[in-house]
Protein backbone atom coordinates (compact mmCIF):
# COMPACT_ATOMS: atom_id res chain seq x y z
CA UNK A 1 -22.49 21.24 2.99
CA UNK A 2 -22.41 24.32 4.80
CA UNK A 3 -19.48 27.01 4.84
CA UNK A 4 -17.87 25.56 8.27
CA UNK A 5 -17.59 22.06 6.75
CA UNK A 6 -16.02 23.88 3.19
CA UNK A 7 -13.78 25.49 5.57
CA UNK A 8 -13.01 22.60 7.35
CA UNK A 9 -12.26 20.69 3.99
CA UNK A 10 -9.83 23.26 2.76
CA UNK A 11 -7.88 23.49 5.89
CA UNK A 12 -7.38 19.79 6.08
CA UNK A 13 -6.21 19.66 2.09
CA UNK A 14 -3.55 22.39 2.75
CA UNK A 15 -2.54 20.68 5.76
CA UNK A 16 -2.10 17.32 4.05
CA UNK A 17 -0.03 19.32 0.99
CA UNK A 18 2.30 20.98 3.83
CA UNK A 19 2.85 17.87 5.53
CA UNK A 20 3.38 15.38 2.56
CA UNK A 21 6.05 19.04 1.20
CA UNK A 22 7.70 18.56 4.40
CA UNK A 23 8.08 15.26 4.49
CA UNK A 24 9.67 14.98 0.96
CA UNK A 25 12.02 17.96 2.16
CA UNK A 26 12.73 17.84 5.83
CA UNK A 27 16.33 18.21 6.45
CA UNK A 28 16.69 14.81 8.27
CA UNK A 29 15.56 11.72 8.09
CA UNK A 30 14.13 11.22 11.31
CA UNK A 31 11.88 14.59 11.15
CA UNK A 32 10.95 13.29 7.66
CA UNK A 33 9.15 10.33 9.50
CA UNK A 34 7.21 12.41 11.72
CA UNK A 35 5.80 14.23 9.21
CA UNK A 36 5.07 11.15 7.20
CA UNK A 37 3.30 9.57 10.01
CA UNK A 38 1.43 12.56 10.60
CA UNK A 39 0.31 12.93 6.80
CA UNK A 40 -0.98 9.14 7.62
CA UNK A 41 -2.87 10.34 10.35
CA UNK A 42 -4.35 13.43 8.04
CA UNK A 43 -5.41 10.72 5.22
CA UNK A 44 -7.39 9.16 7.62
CA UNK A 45 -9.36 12.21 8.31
CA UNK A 46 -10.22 12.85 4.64
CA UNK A 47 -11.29 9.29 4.62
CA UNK A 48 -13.57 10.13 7.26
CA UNK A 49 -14.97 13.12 5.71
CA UNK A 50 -15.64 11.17 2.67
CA UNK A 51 -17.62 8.37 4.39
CA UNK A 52 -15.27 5.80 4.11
CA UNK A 53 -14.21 4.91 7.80
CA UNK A 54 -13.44 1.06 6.24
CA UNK A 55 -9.85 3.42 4.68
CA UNK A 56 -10.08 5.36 6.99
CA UNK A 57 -9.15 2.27 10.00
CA UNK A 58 -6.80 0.91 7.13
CA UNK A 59 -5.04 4.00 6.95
CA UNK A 60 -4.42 5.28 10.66
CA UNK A 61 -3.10 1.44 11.25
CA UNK A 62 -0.87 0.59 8.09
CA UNK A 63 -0.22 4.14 6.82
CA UNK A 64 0.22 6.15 10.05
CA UNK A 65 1.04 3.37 12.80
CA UNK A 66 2.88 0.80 10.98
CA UNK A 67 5.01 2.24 8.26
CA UNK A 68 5.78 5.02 11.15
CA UNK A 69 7.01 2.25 13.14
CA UNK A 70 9.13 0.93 10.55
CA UNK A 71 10.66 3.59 9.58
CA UNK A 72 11.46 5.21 13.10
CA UNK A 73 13.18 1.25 13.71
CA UNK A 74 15.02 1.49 10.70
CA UNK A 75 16.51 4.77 11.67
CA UNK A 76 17.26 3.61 15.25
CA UNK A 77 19.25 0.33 12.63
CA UNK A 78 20.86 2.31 10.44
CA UNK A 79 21.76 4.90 13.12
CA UNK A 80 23.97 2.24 15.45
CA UNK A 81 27.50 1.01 15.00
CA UNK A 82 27.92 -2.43 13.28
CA UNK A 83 28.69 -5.85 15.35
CA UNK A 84 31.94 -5.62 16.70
CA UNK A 85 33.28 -2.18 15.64
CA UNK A 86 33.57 1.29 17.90
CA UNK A 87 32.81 2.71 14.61
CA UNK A 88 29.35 4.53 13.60
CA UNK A 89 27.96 3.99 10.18
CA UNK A 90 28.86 5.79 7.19
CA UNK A 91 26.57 8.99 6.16
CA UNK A 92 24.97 8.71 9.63
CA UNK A 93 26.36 12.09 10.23
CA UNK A 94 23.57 14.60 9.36
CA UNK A 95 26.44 17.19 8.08
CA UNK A 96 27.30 14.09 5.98
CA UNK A 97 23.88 14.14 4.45
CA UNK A 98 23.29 17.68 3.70
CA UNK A 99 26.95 17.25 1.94
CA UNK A 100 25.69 14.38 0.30
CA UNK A 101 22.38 15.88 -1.13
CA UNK A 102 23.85 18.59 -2.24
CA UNK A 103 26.30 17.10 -3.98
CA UNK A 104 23.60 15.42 -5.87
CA UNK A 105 21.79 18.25 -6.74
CA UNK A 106 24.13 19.16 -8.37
CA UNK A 107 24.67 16.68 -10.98
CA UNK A 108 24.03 17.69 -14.32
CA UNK A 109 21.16 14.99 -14.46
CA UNK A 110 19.67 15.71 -10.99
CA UNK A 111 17.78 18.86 -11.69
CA UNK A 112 16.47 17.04 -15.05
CA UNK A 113 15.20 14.12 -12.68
CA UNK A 114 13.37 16.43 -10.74
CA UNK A 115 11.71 18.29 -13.91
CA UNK A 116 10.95 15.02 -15.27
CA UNK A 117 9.33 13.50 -11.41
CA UNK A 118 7.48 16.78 -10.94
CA UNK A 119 5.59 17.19 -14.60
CA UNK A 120 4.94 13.24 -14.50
CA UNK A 121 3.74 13.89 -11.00
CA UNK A 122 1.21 16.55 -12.31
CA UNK A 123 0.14 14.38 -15.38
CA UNK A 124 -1.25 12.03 -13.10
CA UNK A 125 -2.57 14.62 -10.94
CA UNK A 126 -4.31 15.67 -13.86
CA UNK A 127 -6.18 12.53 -14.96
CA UNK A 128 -7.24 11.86 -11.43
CA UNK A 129 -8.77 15.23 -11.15
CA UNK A 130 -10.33 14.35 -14.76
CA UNK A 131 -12.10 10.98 -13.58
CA UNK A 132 -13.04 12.72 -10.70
CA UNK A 133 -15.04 15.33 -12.87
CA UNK A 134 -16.61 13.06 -15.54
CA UNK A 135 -17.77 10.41 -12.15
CA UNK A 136 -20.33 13.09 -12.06
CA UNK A 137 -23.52 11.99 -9.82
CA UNK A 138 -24.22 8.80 -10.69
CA UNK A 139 -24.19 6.07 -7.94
CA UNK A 140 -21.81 3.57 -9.95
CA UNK A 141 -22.92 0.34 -8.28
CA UNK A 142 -24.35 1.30 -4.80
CA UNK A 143 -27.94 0.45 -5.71
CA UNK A 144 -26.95 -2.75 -7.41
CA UNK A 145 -25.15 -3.98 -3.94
CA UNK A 146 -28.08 -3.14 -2.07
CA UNK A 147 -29.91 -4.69 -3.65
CA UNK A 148 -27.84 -8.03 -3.02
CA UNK A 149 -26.88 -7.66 0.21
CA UNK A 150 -29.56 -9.34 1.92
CA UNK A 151 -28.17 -12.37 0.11
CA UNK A 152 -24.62 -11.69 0.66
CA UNK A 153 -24.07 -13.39 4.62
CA UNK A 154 -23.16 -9.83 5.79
CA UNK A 155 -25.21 -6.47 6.76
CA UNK A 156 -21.99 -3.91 5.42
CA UNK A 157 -21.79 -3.41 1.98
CA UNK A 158 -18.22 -3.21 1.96
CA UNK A 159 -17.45 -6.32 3.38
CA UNK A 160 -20.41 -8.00 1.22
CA UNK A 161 -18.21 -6.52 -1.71
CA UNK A 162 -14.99 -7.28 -0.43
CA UNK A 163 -15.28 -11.10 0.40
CA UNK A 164 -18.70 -11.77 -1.70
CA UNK A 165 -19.49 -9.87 -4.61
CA UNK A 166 -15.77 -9.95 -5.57
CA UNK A 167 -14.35 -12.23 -3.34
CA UNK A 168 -11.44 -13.18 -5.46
CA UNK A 169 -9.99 -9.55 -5.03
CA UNK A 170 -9.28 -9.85 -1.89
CA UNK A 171 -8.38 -13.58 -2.38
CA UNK A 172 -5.40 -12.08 -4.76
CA UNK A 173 -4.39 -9.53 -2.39
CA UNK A 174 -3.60 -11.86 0.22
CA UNK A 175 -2.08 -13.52 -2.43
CA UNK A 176 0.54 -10.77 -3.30
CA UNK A 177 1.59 -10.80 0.59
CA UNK A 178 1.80 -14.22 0.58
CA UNK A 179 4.22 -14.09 -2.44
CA UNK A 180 6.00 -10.68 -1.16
CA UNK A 181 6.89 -13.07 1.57
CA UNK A 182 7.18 -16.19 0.24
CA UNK A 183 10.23 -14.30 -1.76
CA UNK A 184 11.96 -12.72 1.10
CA UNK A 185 11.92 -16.52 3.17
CA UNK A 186 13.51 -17.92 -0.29
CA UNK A 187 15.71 -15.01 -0.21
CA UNK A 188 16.80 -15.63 3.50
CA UNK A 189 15.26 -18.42 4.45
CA UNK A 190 14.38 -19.40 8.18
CA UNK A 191 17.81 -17.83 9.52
CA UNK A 192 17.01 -14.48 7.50
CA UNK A 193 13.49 -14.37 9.82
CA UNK A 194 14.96 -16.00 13.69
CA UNK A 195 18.70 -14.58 12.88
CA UNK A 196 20.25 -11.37 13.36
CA UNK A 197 20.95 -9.79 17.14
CA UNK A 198 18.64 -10.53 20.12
CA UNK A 199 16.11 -7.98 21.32
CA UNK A 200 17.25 -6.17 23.72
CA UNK A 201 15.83 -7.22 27.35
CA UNK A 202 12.86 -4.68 28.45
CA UNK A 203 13.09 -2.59 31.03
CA UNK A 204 10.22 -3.10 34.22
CA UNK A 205 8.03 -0.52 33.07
CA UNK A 206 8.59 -1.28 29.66
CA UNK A 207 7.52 -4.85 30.18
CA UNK A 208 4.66 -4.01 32.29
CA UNK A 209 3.44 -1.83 29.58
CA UNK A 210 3.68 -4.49 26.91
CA UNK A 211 1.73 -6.90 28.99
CA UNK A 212 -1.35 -4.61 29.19
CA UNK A 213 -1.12 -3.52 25.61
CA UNK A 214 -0.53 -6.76 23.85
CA UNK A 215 -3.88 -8.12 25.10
CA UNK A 216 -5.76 -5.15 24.21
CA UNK A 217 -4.55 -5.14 20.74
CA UNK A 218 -5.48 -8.52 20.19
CA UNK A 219 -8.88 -8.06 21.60
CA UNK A 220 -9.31 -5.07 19.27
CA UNK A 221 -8.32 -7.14 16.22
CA UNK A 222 -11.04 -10.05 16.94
CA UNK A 223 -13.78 -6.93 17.54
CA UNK A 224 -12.99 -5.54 14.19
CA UNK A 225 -13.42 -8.83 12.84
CA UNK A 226 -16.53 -9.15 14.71
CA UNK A 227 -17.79 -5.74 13.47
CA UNK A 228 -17.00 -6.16 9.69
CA UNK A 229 -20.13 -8.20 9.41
CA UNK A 230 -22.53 -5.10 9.61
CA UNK A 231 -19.87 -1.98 10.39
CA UNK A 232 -16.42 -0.82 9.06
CA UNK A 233 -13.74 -3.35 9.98
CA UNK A 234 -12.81 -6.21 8.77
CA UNK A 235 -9.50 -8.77 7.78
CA UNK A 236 -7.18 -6.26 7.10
CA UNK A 237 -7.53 -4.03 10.36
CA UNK A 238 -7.62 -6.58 12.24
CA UNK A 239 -4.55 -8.27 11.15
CA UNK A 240 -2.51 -5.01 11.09
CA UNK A 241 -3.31 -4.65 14.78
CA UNK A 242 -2.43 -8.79 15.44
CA UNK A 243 1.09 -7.74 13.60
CA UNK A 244 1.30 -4.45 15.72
CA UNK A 245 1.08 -7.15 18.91
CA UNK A 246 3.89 -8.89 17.49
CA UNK A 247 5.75 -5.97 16.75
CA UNK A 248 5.27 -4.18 19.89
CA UNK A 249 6.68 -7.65 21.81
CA UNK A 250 9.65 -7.59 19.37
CA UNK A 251 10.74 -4.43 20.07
CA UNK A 252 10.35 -4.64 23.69
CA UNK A 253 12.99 -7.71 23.31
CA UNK A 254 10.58 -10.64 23.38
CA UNK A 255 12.25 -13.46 21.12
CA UNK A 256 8.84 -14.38 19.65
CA UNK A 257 10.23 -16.22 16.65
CA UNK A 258 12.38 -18.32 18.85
CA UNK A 259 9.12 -19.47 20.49
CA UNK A 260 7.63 -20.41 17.10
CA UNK A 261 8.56 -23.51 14.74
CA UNK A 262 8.68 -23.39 11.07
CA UNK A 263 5.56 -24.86 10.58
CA UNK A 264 3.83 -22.52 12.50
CA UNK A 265 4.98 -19.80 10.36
CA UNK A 266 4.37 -21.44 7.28
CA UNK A 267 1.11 -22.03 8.44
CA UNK A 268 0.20 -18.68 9.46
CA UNK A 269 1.28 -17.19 6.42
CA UNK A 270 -0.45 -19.95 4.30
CA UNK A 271 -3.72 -19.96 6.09
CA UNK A 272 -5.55 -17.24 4.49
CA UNK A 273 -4.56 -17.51 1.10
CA UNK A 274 -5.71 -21.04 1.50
CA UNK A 275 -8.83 -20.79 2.96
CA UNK A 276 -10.02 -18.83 -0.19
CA UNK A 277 -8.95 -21.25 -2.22
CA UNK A 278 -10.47 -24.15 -0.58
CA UNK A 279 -13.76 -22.40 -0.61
CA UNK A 280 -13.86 -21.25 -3.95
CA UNK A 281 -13.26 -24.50 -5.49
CA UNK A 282 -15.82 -25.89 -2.74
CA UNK A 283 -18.14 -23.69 -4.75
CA UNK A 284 -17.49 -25.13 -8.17
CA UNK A 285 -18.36 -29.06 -7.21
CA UNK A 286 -21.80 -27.97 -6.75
CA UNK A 287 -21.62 -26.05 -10.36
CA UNK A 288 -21.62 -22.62 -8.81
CA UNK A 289 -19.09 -19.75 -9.52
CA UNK A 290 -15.77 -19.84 -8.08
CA UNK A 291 -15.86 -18.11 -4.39
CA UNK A 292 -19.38 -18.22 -4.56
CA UNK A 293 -21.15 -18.94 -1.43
CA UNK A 294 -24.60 -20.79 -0.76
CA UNK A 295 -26.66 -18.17 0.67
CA UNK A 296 -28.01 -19.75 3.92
CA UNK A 297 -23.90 -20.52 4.55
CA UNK A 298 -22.64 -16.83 3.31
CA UNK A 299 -22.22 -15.15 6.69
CA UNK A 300 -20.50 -18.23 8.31
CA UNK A 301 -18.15 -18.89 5.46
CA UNK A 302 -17.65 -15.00 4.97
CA UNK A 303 -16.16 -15.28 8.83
CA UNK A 304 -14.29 -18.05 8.67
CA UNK A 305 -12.78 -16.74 5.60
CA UNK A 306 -11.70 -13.21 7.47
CA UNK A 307 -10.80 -14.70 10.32
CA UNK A 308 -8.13 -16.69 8.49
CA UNK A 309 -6.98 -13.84 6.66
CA UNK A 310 -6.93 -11.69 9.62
CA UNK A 311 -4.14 -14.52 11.19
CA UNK A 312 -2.32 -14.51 7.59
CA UNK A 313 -2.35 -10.91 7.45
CA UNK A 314 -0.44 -10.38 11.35
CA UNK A 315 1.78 -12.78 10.10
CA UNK A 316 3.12 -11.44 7.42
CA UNK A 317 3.35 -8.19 9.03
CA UNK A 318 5.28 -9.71 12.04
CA UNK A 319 7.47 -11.73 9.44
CA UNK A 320 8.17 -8.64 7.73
CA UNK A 321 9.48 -6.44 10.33
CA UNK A 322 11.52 -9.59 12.40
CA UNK A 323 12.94 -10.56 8.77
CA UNK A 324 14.34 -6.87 8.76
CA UNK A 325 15.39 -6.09 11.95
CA UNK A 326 17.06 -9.20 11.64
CA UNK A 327 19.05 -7.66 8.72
CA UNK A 328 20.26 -5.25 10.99
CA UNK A 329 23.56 -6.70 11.93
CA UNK A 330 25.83 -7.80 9.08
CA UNK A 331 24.48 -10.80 7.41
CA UNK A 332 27.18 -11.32 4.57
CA UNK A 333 29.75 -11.53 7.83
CA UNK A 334 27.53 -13.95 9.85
CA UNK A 335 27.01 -16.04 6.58
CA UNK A 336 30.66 -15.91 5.85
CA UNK A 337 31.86 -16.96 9.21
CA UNK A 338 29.86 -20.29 8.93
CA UNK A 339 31.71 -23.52 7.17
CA UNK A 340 29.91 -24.56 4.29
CA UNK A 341 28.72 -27.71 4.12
CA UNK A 342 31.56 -28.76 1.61
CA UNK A 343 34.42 -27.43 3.20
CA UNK A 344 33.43 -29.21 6.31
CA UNK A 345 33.37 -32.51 4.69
């Protein structure tokens, strides 16, 4: 590595320390989200200068572009009167805040709180930067995956590790969204994700910008997908970018979930989860290991398998956000104001 790159390196560490400060400490809320969107965007970099585009796409879509979203909606939420009253929100008021947080600070148990997060903070700091040091130069597993990747279905050793090697990883992972949500819909149920105020209509421009974008993000999702075989990509960017279509046509005031039954949802969410289930105990009638693919079917299954995680995954997202914005109005009153089913007998 030559000086430049050293230099380049250092700047982009200080710059990811300044922004993740600033985010932490910005006086409001909404500049705090810029600055955490743009440390998102300064991860990804790193990612890229450590060779690992794969985090890298994973990071500029969920880290940067999606959490940013969320939280900028969630400020627009929080920031609007409730249903029916002329009245703003309390501690909208940025004076309000400031008041607020100082206040805190000074509690007797604040500053201890902060002592306490910072040295735990820099314990953990600590043992990171320690197995960083004793990794030393050894190559881990690399050789042993290239070795198998001829046999794995797929020419990227990422994705051969990913949804071969250690398939049942990323079989659990979709399996903790799948739970995440399968809590919130028992938590709210199909109201808590189609209820709540309508979008609001889009303007012309608006709408006309929606229409070409929506498209293009979906045809980005499937070429990810396509590309994870023998490139960075794979199930997870491309479902961030399917749940960034649905997103993007929710807050543009497109009633999506209106458009979709129960069962469609269900399904969606369901589908990729599933899929690695059926296929892992597909593998065991034959004697093999669980998620273990025949060879001469490996690539075939491995694509089928991401493409139905890719769906799962957009759902989710999608659910996610409409199941909060939903939340937006005042759901105790709107569940109040309906008759129970015993009173009305």
């Amino acid at each position: 590595m030559n000086p430049l790159e050293h230099a380049l390196d250092t700047l982009l560490c200080l710059l990811l320390l300044v922004l993740a400060w600033k985010a932490l400490r910005a006086e409001h809320l909404y500049q705090s989200a810029i600055f955490f969107i743009a440390f998102g965007l300064g991860m990804a970099l790193a990612w890229v200068r450590l060779a690992a585009p794969d985090v890298a796409l994973a990071e500029a879509a969920i880290g940067a572009g999606l959490l940013g979203v969320l939280l900028l909606d969630s400020l627009r939420v929080f920031s609007r009167p409730p249903n029916g009253s002329g009245k703003a929100r309390q501690n909208t008021d940025p004076g309000d805040a400031e008041t607020a947080t100082a206040t805190t600070s000074r509690h007797p148990g604040a500053r201890a709180t902060r002592l306490l997060a910072t040295a735990a903070a820099a314990g953990l700091a600590a043992v990171l930067v320690t197995a960083i040091v004793r990794i030393g130069d050894g190559g881990g597993l690399t050789e042993e995956a290239a070795g198998q990747l001829e046999g794995s279905g797929v020419e990227h050793p990422v994705t051969a590790v990913l949804l071969n090697f250690r398939g049942y990883d990323t079989w659990l992972e979709v399996g903790v969204l799948f739970l995440a949500m399968l809590g919130i819909y028992c938590a709210g149920g199909w109201v808590g994700l189609t209820g709540g105020r309508e979008p609001d209509s889009p303007g012309p421009l608006l709408s006309w910008l929606i229409r070409g974008l929506t498209p293009l993000l979906i045809l980005t999702a499937a070429y990810l997908l396509w590309l994870g075989k023998e490139a960075p990509g794979g199930a997870f960017q491309a479902g961030v970018l399917i749940g960034a279509a649905g997103i993007l046509l929710r807050l543009a005031g497109y009633p999506l979930t209106a458009h979709l039954s129960p069962g469609m949802v269900k399904l969606g969410l369901t589908l990729g989860f599933g899929t690695f289930l059926v296929f892992g105990i597909a593998a065991l009638i034959p004697g093999g290991a669980f998620l273990e693919y025949p060879e001469y079917w490996a690539g075939e299954i491995i694509l089928l398998v991401e493409t139905a995680a890719a769906i799962s995954i957009g759902f989710t997202v999608f659910a996610f956000f409409a199941y909060l914005s939903s939340r937006d109005g005042s759901p105790s009153e709107e569940h109040n104001s309906k008759p129970s089913t015993t009173n009305s007998d």
